[in-house]
Structures are given as C-alpha cells and as structure tokens.
C-alpha atoms as a PDB file:
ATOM      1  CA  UNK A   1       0.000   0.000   0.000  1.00  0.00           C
ATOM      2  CA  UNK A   2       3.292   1.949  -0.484  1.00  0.00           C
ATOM      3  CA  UNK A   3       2.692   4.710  -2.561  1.00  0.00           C
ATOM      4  CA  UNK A   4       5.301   6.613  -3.426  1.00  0.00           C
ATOM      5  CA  UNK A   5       7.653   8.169  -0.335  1.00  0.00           C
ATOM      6  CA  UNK A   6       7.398   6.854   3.381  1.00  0.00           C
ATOM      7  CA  UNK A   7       4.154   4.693   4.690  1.00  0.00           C
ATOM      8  CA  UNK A   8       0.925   4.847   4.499  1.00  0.00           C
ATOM      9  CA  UNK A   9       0.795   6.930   1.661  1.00  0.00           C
ATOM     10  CA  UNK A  10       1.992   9.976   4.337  1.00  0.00           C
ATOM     11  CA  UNK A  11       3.420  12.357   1.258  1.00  0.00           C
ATOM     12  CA  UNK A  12       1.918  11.089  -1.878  1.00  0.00           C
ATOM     13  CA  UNK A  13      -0.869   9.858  -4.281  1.00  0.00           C
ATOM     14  CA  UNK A  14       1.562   8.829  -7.313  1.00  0.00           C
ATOM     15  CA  UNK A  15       1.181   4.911  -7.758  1.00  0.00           C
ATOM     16  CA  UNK A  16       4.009   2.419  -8.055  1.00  0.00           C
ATOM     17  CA  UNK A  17       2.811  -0.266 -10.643  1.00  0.00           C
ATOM     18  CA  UNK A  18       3.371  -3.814 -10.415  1.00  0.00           C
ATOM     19  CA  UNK A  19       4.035  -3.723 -14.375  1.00  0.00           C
ATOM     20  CA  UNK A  20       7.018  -1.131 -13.343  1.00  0.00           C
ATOM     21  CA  UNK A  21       8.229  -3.289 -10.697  1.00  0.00           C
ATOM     22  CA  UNK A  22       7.959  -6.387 -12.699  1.00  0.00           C
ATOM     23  CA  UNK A  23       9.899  -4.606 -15.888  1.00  0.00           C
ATOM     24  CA  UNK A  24      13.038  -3.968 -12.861  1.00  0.00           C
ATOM     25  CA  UNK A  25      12.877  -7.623 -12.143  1.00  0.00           C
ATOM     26  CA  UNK A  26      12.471  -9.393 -15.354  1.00  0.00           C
ATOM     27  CA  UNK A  27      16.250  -8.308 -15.946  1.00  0.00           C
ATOM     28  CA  UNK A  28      17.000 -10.296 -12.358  1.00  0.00           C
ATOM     29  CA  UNK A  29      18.142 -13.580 -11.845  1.00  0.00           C
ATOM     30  CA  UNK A  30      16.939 -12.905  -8.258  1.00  0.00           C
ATOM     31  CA  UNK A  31      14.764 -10.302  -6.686  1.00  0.00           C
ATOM     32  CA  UNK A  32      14.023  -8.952  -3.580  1.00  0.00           C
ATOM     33  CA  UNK A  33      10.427  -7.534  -2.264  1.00  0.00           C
ATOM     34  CA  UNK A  34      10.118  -6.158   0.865  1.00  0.00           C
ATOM     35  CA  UNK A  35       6.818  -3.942  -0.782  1.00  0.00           C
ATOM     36  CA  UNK A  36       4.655  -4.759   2.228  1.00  0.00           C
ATOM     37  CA  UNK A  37       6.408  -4.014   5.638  1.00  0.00           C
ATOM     38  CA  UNK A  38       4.045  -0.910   5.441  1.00  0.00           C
ATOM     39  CA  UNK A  39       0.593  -2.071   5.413  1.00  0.00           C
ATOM     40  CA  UNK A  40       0.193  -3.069   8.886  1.00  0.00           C
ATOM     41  CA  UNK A  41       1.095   1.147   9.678  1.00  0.00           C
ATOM     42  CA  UNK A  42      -2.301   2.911   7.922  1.00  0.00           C
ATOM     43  CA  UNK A  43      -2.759   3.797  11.772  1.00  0.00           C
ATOM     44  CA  UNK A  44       0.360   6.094  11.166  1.00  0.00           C
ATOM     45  CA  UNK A  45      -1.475   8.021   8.472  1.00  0.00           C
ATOM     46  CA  UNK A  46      -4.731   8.559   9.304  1.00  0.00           C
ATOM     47  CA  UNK A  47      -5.556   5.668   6.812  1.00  0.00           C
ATOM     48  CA  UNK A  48      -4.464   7.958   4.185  1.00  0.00           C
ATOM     49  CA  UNK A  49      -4.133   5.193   1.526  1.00  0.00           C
ATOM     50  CA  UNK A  50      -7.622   3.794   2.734  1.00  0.00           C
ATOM     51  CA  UNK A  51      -9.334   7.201   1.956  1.00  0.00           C
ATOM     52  CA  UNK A  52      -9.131   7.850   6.087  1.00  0.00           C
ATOM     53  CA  UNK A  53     -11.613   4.153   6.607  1.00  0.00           C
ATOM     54  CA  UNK A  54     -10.113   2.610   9.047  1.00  0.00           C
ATOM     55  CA  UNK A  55      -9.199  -1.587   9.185  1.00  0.00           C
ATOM     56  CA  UNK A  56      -8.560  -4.170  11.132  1.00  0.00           C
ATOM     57  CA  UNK A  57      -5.271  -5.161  10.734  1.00  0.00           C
ATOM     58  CA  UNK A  58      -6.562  -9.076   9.524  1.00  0.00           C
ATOM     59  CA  UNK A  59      -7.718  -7.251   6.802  1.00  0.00           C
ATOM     60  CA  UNK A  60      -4.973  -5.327   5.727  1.00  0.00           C
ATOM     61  CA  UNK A  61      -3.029  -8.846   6.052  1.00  0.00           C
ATOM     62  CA  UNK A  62      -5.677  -9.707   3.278  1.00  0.00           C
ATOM     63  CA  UNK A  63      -4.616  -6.867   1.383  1.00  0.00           C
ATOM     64  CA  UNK A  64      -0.751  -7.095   1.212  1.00  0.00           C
ATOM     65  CA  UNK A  65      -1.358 -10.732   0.146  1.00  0.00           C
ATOM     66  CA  UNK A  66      -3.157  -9.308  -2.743  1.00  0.00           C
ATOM     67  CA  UNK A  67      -0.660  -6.877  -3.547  1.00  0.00           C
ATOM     68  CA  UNK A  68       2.513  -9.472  -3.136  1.00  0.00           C
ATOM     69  CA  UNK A  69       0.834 -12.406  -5.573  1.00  0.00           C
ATOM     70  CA  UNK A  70      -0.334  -9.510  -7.709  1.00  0.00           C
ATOM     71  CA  UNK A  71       3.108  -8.300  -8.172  1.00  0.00           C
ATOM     72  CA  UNK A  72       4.878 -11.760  -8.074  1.00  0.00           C
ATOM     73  CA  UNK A  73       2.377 -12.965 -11.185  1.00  0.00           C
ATOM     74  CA  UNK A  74       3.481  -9.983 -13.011  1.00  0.00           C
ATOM     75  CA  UNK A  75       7.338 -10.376 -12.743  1.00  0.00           C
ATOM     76  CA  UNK A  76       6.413 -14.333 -13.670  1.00  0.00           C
ATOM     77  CA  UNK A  77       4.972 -13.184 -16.376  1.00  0.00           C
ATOM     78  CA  UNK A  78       7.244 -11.209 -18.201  1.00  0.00           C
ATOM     79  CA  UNK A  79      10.321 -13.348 -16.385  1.00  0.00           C
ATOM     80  CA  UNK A  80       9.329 -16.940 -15.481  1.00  0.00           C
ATOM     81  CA  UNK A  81      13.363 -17.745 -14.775  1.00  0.00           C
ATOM     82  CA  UNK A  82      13.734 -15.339 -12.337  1.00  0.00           C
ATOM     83  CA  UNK A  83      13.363 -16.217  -8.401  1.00  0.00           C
ATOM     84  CA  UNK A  84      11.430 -13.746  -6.141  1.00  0.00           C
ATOM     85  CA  UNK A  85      12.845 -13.799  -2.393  1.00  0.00           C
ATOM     86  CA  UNK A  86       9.605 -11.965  -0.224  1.00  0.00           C
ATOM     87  CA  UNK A  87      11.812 -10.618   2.963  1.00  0.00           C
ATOM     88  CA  UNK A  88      10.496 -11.179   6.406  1.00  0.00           C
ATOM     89  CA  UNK A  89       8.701  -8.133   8.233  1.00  0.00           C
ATOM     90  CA  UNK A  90      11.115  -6.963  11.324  1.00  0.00           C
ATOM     91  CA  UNK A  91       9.932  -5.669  14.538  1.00  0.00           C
ATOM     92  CA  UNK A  92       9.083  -2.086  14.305  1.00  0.00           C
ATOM     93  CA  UNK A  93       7.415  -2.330  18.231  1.00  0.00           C
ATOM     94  CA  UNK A  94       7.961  -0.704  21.517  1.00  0.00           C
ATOM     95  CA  UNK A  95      11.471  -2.077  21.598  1.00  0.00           C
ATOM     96  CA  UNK A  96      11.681  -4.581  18.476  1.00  0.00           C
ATOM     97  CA  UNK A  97       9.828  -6.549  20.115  1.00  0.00           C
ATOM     98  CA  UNK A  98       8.597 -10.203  18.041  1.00  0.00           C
ATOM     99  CA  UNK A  99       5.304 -10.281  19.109  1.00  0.00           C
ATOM    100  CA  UNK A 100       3.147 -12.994  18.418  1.00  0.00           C
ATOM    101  CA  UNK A 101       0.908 -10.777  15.696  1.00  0.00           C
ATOM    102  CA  UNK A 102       3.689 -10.387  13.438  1.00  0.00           C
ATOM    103  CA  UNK A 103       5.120 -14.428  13.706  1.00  0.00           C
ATOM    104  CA  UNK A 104       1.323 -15.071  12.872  1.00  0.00           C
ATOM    105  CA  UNK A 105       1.459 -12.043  10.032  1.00  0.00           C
ATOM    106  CA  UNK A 106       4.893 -13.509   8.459  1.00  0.00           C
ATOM    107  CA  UNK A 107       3.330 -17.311   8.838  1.00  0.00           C
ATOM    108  CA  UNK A 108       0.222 -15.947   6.356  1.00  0.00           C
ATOM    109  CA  UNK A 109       2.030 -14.728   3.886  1.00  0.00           C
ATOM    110  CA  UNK A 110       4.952 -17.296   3.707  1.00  0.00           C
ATOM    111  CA  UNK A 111       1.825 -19.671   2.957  1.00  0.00           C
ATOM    112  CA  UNK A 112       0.505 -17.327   0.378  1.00  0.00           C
ATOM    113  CA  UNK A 113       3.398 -16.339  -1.516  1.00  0.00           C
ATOM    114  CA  UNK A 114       5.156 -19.698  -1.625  1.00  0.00           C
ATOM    115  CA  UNK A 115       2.050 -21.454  -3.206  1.00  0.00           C
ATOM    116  CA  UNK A 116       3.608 -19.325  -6.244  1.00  0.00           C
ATOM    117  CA  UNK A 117       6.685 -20.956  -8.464  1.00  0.00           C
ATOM    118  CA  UNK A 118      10.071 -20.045  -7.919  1.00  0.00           C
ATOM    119  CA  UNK A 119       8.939 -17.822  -5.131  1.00  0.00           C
ATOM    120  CA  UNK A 120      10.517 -18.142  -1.292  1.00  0.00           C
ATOM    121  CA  UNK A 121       9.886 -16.234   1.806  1.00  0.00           C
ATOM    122  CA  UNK A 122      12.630 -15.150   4.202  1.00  0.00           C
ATOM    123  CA  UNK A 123      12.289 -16.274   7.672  1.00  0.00           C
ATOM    124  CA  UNK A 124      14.995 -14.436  10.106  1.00  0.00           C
ATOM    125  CA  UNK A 125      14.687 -13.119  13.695  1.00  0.00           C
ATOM    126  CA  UNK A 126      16.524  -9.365  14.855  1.00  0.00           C
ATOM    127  CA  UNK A 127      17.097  -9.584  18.515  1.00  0.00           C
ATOM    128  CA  UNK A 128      14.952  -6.987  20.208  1.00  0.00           C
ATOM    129  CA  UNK A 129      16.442  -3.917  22.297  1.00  0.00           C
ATOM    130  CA  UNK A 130      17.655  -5.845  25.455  1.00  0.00           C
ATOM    131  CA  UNK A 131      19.255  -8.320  23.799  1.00  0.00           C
ATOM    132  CA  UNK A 132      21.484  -5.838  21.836  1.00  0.00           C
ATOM    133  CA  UNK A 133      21.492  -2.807  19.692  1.00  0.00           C
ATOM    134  CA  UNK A 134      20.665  -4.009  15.993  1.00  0.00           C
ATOM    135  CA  UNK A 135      18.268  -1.067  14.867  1.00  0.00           C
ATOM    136  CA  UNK A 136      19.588   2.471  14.026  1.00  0.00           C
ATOM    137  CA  UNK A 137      19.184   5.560  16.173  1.00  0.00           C
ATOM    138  CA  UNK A 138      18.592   8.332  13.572  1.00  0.00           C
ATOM    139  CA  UNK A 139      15.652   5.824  11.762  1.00  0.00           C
ATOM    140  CA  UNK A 140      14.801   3.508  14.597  1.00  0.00           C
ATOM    141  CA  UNK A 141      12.028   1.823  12.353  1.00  0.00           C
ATOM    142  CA  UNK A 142      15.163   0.463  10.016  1.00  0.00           C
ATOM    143  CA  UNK A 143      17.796  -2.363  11.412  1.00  0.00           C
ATOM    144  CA  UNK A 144      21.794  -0.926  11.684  1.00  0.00           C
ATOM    145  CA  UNK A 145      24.584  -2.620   9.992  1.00  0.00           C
ATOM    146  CA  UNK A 146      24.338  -5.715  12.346  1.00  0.00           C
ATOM    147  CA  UNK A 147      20.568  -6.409  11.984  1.00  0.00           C
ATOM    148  CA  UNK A 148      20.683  -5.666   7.766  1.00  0.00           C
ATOM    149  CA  UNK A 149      23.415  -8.727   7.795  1.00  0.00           C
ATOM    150  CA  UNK A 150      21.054 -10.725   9.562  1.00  0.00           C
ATOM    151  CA  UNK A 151      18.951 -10.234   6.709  1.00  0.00           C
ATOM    152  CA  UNK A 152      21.090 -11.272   4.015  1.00  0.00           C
ATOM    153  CA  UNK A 153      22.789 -13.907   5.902  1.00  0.00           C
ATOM    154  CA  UNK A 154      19.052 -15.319   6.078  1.00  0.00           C
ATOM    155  CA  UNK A 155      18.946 -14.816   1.938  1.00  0.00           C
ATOM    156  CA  UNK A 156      21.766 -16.678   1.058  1.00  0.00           C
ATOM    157  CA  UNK A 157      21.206 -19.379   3.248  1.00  0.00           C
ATOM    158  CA  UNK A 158      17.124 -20.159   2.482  1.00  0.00           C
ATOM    159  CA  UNK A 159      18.811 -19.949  -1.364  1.00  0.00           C
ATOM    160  CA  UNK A 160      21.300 -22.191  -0.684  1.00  0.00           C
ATOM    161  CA  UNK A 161      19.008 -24.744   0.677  1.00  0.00           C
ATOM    162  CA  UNK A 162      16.776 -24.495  -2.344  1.00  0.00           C
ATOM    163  CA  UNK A 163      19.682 -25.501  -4.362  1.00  0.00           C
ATOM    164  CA  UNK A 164      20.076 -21.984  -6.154  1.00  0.00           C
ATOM    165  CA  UNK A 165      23.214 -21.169  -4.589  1.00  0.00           C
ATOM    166  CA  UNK A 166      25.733 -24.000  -4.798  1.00  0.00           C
ATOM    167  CA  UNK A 167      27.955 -22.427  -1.742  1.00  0.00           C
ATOM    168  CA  UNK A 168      27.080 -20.678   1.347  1.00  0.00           C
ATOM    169  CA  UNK A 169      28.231 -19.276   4.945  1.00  0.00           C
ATOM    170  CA  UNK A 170      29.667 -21.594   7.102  1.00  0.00           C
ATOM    171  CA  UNK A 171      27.546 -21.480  10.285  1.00  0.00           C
ATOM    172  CA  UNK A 172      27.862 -23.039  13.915  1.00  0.00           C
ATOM    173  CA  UNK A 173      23.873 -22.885  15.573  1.00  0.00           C
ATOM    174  CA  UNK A 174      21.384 -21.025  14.040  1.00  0.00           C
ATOM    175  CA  UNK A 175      19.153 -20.234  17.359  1.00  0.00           C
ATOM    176  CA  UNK A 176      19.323 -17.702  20.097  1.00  0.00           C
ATOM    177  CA  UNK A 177      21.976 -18.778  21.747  1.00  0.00           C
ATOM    178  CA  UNK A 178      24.895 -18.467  18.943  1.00  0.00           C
ATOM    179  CA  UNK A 179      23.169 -15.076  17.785  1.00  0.00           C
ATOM    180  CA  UNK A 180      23.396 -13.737  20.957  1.00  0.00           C
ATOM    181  CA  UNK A 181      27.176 -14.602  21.461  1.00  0.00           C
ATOM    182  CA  UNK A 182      29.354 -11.317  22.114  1.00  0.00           C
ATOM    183  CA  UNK A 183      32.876 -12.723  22.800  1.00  0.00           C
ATOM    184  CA  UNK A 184      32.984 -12.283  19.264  1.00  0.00           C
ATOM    185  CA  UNK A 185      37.541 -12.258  19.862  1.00  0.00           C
ATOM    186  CA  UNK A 186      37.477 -16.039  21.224  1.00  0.00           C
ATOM    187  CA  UNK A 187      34.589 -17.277  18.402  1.00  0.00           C
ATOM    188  CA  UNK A 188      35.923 -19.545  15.205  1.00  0.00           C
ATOM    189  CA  UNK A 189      34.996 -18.535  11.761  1.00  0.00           C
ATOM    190  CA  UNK A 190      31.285 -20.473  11.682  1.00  0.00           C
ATOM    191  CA  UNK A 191      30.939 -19.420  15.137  1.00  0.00           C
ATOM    192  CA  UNK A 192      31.487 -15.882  14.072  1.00  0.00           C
ATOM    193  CA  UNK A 193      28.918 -15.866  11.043  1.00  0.00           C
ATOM    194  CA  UNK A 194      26.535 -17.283  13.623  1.00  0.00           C
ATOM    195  CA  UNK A 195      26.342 -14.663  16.038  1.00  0.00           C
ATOM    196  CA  UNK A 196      25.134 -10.799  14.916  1.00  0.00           C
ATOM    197  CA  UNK A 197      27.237  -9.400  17.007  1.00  0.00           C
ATOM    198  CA  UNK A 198      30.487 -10.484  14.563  1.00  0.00           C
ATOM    199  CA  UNK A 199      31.989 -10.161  11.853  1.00  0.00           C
ATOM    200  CA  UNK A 200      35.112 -11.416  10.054  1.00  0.00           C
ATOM    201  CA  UNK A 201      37.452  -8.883   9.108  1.00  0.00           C
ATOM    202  CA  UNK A 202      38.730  -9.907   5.914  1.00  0.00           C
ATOM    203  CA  UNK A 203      41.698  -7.923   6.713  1.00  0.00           C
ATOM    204  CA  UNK A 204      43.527 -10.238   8.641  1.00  0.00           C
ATOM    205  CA  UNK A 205      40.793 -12.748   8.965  1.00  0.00           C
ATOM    206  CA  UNK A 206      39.801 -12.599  12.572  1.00  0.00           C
ATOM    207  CA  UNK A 207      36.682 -12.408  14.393  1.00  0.00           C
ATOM    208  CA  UNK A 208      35.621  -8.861  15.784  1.00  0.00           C
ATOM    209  CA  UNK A 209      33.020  -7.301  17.119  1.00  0.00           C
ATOM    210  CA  UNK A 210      30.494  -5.855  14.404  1.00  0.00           C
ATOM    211  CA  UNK A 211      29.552  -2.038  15.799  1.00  0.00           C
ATOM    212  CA  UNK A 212      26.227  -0.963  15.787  1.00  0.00           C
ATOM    213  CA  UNK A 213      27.121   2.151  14.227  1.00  0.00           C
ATOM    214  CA  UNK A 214      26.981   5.943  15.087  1.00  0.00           C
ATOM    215  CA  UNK A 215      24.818   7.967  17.258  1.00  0.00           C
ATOM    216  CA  UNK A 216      25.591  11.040  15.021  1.00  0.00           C
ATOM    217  CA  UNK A 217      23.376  11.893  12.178  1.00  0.00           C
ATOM    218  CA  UNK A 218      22.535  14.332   9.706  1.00  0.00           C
ATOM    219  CA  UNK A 219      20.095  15.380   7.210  1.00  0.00           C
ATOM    220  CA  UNK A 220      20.574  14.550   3.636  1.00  0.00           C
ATOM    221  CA  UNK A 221      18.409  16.371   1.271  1.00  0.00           C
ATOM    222  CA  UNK A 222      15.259  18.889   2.291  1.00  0.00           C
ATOM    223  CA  UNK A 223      11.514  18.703   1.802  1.00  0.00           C
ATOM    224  CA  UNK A 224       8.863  16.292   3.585  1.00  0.00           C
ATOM    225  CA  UNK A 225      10.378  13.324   1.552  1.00  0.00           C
ATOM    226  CA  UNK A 226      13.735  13.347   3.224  1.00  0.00           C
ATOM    227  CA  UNK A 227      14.440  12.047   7.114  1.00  0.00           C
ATOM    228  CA  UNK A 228      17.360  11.382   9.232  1.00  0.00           C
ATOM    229  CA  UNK A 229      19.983   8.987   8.413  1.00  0.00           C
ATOM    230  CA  UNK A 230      22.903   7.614  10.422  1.00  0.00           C
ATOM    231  CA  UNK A 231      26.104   7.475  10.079  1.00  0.00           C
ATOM    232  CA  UNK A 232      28.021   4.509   8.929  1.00  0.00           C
END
C-alpha cells in the first residue's frame, strides 16, 4: 500500500505499478520484495491510503497478500526464470519486540506467496532492544549494519538450501543462543557468522566485534520526503 515516499501513503498519491516493478525484475536472476512491511502502519497516516476508513489489521493482512501475488504474477509473467525472495517483516514495536501478531502475520504470507513458483519467503529473527542494539538511532524503524546482515545472511542461506546457490556461509547454531554470542575475539569462523554481534574482518581474517554504528546523524536532502539517516 506503499505509494510513493514513506508509509501509508503519508506524502503522496503517485502509484508504483506492479508492471514497473515487474519490468526492474524481469532483468533479475533474483529479486528482492520487501513492498509490504508498510501495510500493517495505515494507523500512522490517518488511513491515508484507505481514503481515512479505518481496518482491522486481519484485513490489511488480506490486502498485502493481494498486492505481493499480484506483483509476483506480473514479474512471472514477463520473467518466469527469475526467483522472487519476499523478505520477512522486522519488529518495528515498543522495543523490536517479536510479538506474536507479526510471527502469525509472516506465517500468512509465507503460505501465500510460496504457493507461487520459484517464489521463497525469508524467515529471520533481529534480537529486540535488550538483547542488543541491531536497529539504528537516527531511523529507529530500520535495522543498523548488524541487523541488515542478519537479513542477508538469512537470503543466502534459504537460497542455498533451495539448491540456487551452490555455496554458502559456514555457520555453527542457528538459534538464540549463537546469535546472541558477544565474545565475538574467542569465536571460530562459523561461530562468528553465527552470532550478529560479529563479523570477520577480511583484513587479517579474525573475528571482531560488528559495531552498531553511530549515534551522530545528519540530514541529507530537504523537503517532507527526506528524514534522518545515520552514520556509517
């Protein structure tokens, strides 16, 4: 129900086409959609995009299902070859919190959109405020350096199990417990990919701690279309 700029429709009218977004694609031997993580906000507008009617938020569940197959048919369509990857919504609660609304919301349309062919949904969990810093400061609504490599550590490893990647990350545990491990300096290299609190530096190859980034920030452009972005 994204519009053009920001959710909810908050500084636009101008449609985004699925025939536009499929005409992008159809040149990709893999896309990424993450088109949806802003239907569950109308509250934030006013139900703007709604013409102010409010809805229950089953219903706009209803709706971004619609909008995902809708825009998965059409990159099918013009590119049957290419594989669509439908990200996993993060926590944008009172402390990035998982609550049990959004595993249900994610569970719905991993059904939905993987009924469709060469289509895959991307499950991955960002550990919420007190377990660690892994959203930014400036944009608190987006994940920091640590919780974006969550995300694409989750990418290459669902492809990678559907045989469209013939290598991947070496990893030691995939729960909580390796994800959560901060003695990042004592961790071996799958250890390392496993927690989000690493990194390897391929400098010399070692194991170090992955910062969250800055608390600085600045603006970069001017106008009700431009926000506050971190540093680094």
């Amino acid at each position: 129900i994204k519009c053009q700029h920001g959710p909810g429709c908050a500084f636009s009218n101008e449609i985004v086409l699925a025939s536009s977004i499929a005409e992008d694609a159809s040149v990709s031997d893999i896309t990424l959609l993450a088109t949806w993580f802003n239907d569950d906000q109308q509250w934030s507008s006013h139900y703007k995009c709604l013409n102010g009617r409010k809805t229950k938020q089953h219903d706009l569940g209803l709706i971004s299902i619609r909008c995902l197959l809708r825009t998965i048919r059409s990159i099918h369509a013009r590119s049957p070859r290419t594989w669509v990857l439908v990200m996993g919504k993060y926590p944008q609660s009172y402390q990035h919190i998982t609550f049990k609304y959004l595993t249900a919301l994610n569970k719905r349309i991993k059904v939905a959109v993987e009924s469709e062919p060469r289509t895959l949904f991307i499950d991955y969990y960002i550990p919420n405020a007190k377990e660690g810093d892994f959203f930014q400061v400036a944009h608190s609504g987006h994940p920091n350096c640590r919780g974006s490599s969550i995300m694409a550590q989750a990418v290459v490893r669902r492809l990678f199990q559907e045989k469209v990647l013939a290598r991947t990350i070496r990893h030691a545990g995939l729960d909580n417990t390796w994800l959560l491990k901060q003695n990042c300096r004592e961790l071996d290299v799958a250890s390392c990919h496993s927690s989000g609190f690493c990194w390897i530096d391929p400098m010399d190859g070692l194991c170090k701690t992955y910062s969250p980034g800055t608390h600085e920030f600045h603006t970069v452009c001017k106008g009700t279309v431009c926000g506050m972005h971190g540093l680094g």
